[in-house]
C-alpha atoms as a PDB file:
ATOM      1  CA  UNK A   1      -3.645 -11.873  -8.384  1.00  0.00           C
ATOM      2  CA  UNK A   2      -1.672  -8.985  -7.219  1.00  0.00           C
ATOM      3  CA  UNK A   3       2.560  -9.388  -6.035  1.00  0.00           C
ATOM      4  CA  UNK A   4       2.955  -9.053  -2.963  1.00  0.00           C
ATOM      5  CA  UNK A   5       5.939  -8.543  -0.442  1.00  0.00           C
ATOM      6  CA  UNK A   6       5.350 -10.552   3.025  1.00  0.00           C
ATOM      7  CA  UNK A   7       8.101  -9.636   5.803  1.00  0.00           C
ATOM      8  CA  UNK A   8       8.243 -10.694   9.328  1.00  0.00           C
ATOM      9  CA  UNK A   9      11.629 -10.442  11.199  1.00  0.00           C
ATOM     10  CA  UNK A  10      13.965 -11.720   9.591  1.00  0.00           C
ATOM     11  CA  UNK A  11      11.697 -13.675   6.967  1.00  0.00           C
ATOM     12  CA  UNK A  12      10.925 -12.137   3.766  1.00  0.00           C
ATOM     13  CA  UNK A  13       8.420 -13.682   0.968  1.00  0.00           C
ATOM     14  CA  UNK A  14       7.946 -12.525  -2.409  1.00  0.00           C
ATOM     15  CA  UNK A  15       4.636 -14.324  -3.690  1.00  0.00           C
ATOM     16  CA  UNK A  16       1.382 -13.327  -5.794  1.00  0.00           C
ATOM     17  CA  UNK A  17      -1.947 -14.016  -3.819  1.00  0.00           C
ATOM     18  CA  UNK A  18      -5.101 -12.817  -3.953  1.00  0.00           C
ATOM     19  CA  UNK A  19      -5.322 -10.608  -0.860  1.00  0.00           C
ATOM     20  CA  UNK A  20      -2.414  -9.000   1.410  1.00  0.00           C
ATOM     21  CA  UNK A  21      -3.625 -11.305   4.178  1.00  0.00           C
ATOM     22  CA  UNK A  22      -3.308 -14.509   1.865  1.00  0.00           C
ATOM     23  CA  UNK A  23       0.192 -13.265   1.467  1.00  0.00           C
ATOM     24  CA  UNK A  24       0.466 -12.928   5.284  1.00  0.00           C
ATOM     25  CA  UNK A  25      -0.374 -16.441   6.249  1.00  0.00           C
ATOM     26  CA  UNK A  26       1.684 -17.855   3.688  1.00  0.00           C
ATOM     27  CA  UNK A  27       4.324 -16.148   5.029  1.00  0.00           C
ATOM     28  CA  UNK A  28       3.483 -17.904   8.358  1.00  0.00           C
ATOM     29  CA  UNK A  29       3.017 -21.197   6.375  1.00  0.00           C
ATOM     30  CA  UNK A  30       6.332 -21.234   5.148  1.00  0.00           C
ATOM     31  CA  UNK A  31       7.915 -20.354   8.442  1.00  0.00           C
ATOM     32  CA  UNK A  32       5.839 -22.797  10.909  1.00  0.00           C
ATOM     33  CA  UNK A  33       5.985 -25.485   7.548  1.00  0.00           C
ATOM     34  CA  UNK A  34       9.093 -27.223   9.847  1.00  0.00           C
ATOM     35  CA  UNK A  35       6.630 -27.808  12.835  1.00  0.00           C
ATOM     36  CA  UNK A  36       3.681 -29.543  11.300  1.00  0.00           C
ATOM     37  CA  UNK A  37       5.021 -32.872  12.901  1.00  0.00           C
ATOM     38  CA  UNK A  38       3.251 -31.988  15.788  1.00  0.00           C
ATOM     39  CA  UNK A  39      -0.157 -32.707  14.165  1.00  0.00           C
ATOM     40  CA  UNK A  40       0.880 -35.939  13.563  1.00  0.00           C
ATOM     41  CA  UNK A  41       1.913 -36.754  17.268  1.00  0.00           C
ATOM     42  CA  UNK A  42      -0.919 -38.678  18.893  1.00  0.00           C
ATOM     43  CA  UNK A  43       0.761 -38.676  22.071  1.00  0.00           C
ATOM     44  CA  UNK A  44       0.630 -34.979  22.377  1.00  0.00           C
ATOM     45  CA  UNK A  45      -2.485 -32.758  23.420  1.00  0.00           C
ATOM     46  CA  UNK A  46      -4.294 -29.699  21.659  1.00  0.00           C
ATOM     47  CA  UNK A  47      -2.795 -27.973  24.597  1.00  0.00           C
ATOM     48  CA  UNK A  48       1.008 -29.005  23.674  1.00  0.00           C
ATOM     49  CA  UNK A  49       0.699 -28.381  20.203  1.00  0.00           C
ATOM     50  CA  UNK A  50      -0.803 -24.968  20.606  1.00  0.00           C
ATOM     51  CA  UNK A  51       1.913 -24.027  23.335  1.00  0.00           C
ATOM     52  CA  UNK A  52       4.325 -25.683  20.467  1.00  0.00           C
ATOM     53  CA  UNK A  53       3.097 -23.386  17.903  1.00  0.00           C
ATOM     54  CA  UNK A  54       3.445 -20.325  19.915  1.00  0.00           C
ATOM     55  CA  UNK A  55       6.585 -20.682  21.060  1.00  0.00           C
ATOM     56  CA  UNK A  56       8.239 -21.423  17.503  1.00  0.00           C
ATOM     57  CA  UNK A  57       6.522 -18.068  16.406  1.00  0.00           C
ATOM     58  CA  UNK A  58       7.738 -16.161  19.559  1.00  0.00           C
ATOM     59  CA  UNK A  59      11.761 -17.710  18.676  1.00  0.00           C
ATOM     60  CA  UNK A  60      11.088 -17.301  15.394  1.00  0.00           C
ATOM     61  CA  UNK A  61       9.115 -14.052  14.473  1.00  0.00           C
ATOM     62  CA  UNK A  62       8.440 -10.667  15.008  1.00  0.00           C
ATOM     63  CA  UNK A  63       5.181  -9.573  16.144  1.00  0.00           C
ATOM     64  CA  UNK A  64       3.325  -8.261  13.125  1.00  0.00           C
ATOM     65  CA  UNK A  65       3.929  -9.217   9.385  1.00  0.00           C
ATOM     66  CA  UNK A  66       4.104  -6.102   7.025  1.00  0.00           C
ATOM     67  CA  UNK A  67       2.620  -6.726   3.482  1.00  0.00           C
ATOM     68  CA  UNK A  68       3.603  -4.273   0.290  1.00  0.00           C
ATOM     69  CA  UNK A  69       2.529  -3.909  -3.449  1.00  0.00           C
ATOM     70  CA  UNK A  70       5.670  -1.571  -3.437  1.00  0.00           C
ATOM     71  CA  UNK A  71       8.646  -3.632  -1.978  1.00  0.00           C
ATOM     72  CA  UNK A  72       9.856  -5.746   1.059  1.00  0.00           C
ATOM     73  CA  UNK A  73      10.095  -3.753   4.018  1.00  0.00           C
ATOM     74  CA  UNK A  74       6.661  -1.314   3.743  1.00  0.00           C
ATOM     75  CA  UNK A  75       3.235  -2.321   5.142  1.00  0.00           C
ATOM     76  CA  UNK A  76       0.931  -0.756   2.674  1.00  0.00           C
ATOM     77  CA  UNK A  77      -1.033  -3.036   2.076  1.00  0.00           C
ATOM     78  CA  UNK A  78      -1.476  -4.384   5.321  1.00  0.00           C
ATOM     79  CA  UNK A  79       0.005  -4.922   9.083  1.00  0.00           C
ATOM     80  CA  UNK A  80      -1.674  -8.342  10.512  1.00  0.00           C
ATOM     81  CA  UNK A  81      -0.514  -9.090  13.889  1.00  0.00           C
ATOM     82  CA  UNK A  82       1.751 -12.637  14.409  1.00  0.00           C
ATOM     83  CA  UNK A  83      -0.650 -13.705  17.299  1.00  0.00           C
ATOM     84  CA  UNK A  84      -3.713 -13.814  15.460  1.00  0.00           C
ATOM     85  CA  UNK A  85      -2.314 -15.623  12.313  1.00  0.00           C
ATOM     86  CA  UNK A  86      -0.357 -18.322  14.234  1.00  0.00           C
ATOM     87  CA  UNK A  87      -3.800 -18.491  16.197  1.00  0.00           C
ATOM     88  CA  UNK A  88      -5.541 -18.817  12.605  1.00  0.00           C
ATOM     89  CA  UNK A  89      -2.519 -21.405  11.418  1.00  0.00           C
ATOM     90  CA  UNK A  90      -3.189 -23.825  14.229  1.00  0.00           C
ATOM     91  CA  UNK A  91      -6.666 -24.488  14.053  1.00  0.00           C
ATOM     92  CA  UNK A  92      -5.945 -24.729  10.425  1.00  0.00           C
ATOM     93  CA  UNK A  93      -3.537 -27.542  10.535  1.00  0.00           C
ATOM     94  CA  UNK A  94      -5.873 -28.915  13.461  1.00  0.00           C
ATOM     95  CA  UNK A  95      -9.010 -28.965  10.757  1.00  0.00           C
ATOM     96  CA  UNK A  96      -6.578 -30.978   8.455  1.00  0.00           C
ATOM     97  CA  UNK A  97      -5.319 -32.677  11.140  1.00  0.00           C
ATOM     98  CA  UNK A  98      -8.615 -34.234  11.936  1.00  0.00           C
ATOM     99  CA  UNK A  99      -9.983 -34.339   8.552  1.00  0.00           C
ATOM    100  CA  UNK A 100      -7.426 -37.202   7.457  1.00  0.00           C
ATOM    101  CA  UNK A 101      -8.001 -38.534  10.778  1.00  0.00           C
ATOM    102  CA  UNK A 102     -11.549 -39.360  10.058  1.00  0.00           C
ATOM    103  CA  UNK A 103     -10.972 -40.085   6.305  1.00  0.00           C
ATOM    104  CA  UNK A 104      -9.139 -43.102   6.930  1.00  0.00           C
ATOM    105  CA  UNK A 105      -5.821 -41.136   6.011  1.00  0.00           C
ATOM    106  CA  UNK A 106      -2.767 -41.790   8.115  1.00  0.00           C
ATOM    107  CA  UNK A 107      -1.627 -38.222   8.004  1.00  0.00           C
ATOM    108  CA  UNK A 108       1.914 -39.769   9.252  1.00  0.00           C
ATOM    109  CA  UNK A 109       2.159 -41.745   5.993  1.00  0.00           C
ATOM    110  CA  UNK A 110       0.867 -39.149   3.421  1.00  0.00           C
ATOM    111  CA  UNK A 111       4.062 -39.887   1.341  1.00  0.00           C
ATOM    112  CA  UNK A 112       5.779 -42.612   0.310  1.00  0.00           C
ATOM    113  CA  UNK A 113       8.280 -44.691   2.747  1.00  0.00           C
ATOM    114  CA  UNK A 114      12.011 -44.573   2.086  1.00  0.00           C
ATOM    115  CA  UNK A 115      13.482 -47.120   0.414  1.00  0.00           C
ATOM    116  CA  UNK A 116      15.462 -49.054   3.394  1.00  0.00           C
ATOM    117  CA  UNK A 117      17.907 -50.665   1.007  1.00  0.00           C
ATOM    118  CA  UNK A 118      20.748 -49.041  -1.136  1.00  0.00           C
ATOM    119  CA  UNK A 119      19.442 -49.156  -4.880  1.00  0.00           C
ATOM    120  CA  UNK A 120      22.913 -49.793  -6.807  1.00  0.00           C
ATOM    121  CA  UNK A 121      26.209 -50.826  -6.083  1.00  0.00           C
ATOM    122  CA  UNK A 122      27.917 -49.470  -3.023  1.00  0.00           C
ATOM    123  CA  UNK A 123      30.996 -47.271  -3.147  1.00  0.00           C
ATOM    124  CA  UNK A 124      33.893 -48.286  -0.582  1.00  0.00           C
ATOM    125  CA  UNK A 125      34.919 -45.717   1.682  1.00  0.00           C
END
């Protein structure tokens, strides 16, 4: 896998992937990661989670992410437009979405619950 050098706006990623666009979308992973609530949300339609989606991107990204071999800030290897890989994102996360659905997975409860009770003694204040 090659290094590559994912930047979008403000939002730089240094990671090694097997193609610039892998690099791309990860970049978009890591950015939208906050957001993925919304799959869980029963109460909320394709429609709102897509409009969701695209306004995060719009706040929080520029329109095209550049990807280097050379260094942050160069496009090399590759200019992939934000629309098109936040379009890409979302029906990912919807395939997943709907995969645990139907596997008997409560995507909601994927990890473990919080403990609800202090574990050791309690420190005045």
């Amino acid at each position: 896998m090659s290094k590559f050098y994912a930047t979008c706006g403000s939002h730089t990623l240094t990671i090694s992937a097997p193609s610039a666009r892998h690099a791309a979308m990860r970049l978009i992973d890591e950015v939208m990661a906050a957001h993925i609530w919304i799959y869980d949300d029963a109460d909320l339609s394709e429609q709102d989670r897509r409009d969701h989606v695209v306004l995060e991107a719009l706040l929080h990204l520029s329109t095209v992410v550049s990807v280097s071999e050379i260094g942050a800030g160069r496009r090399e290897a590759g200019a992939f437009e934000v629309p098109q890989m936040i379009d890409e994102w979302h029906r990912l996360m919807t395939g997943i979405s709907r995969m645990l659905t139907s596997s008997g997975i409560d995507a909601g409860r994927v990890l473990p619950e919080l403990p609800t009770e202090v574990l050791g003694p309690q420190q005045p204040r």
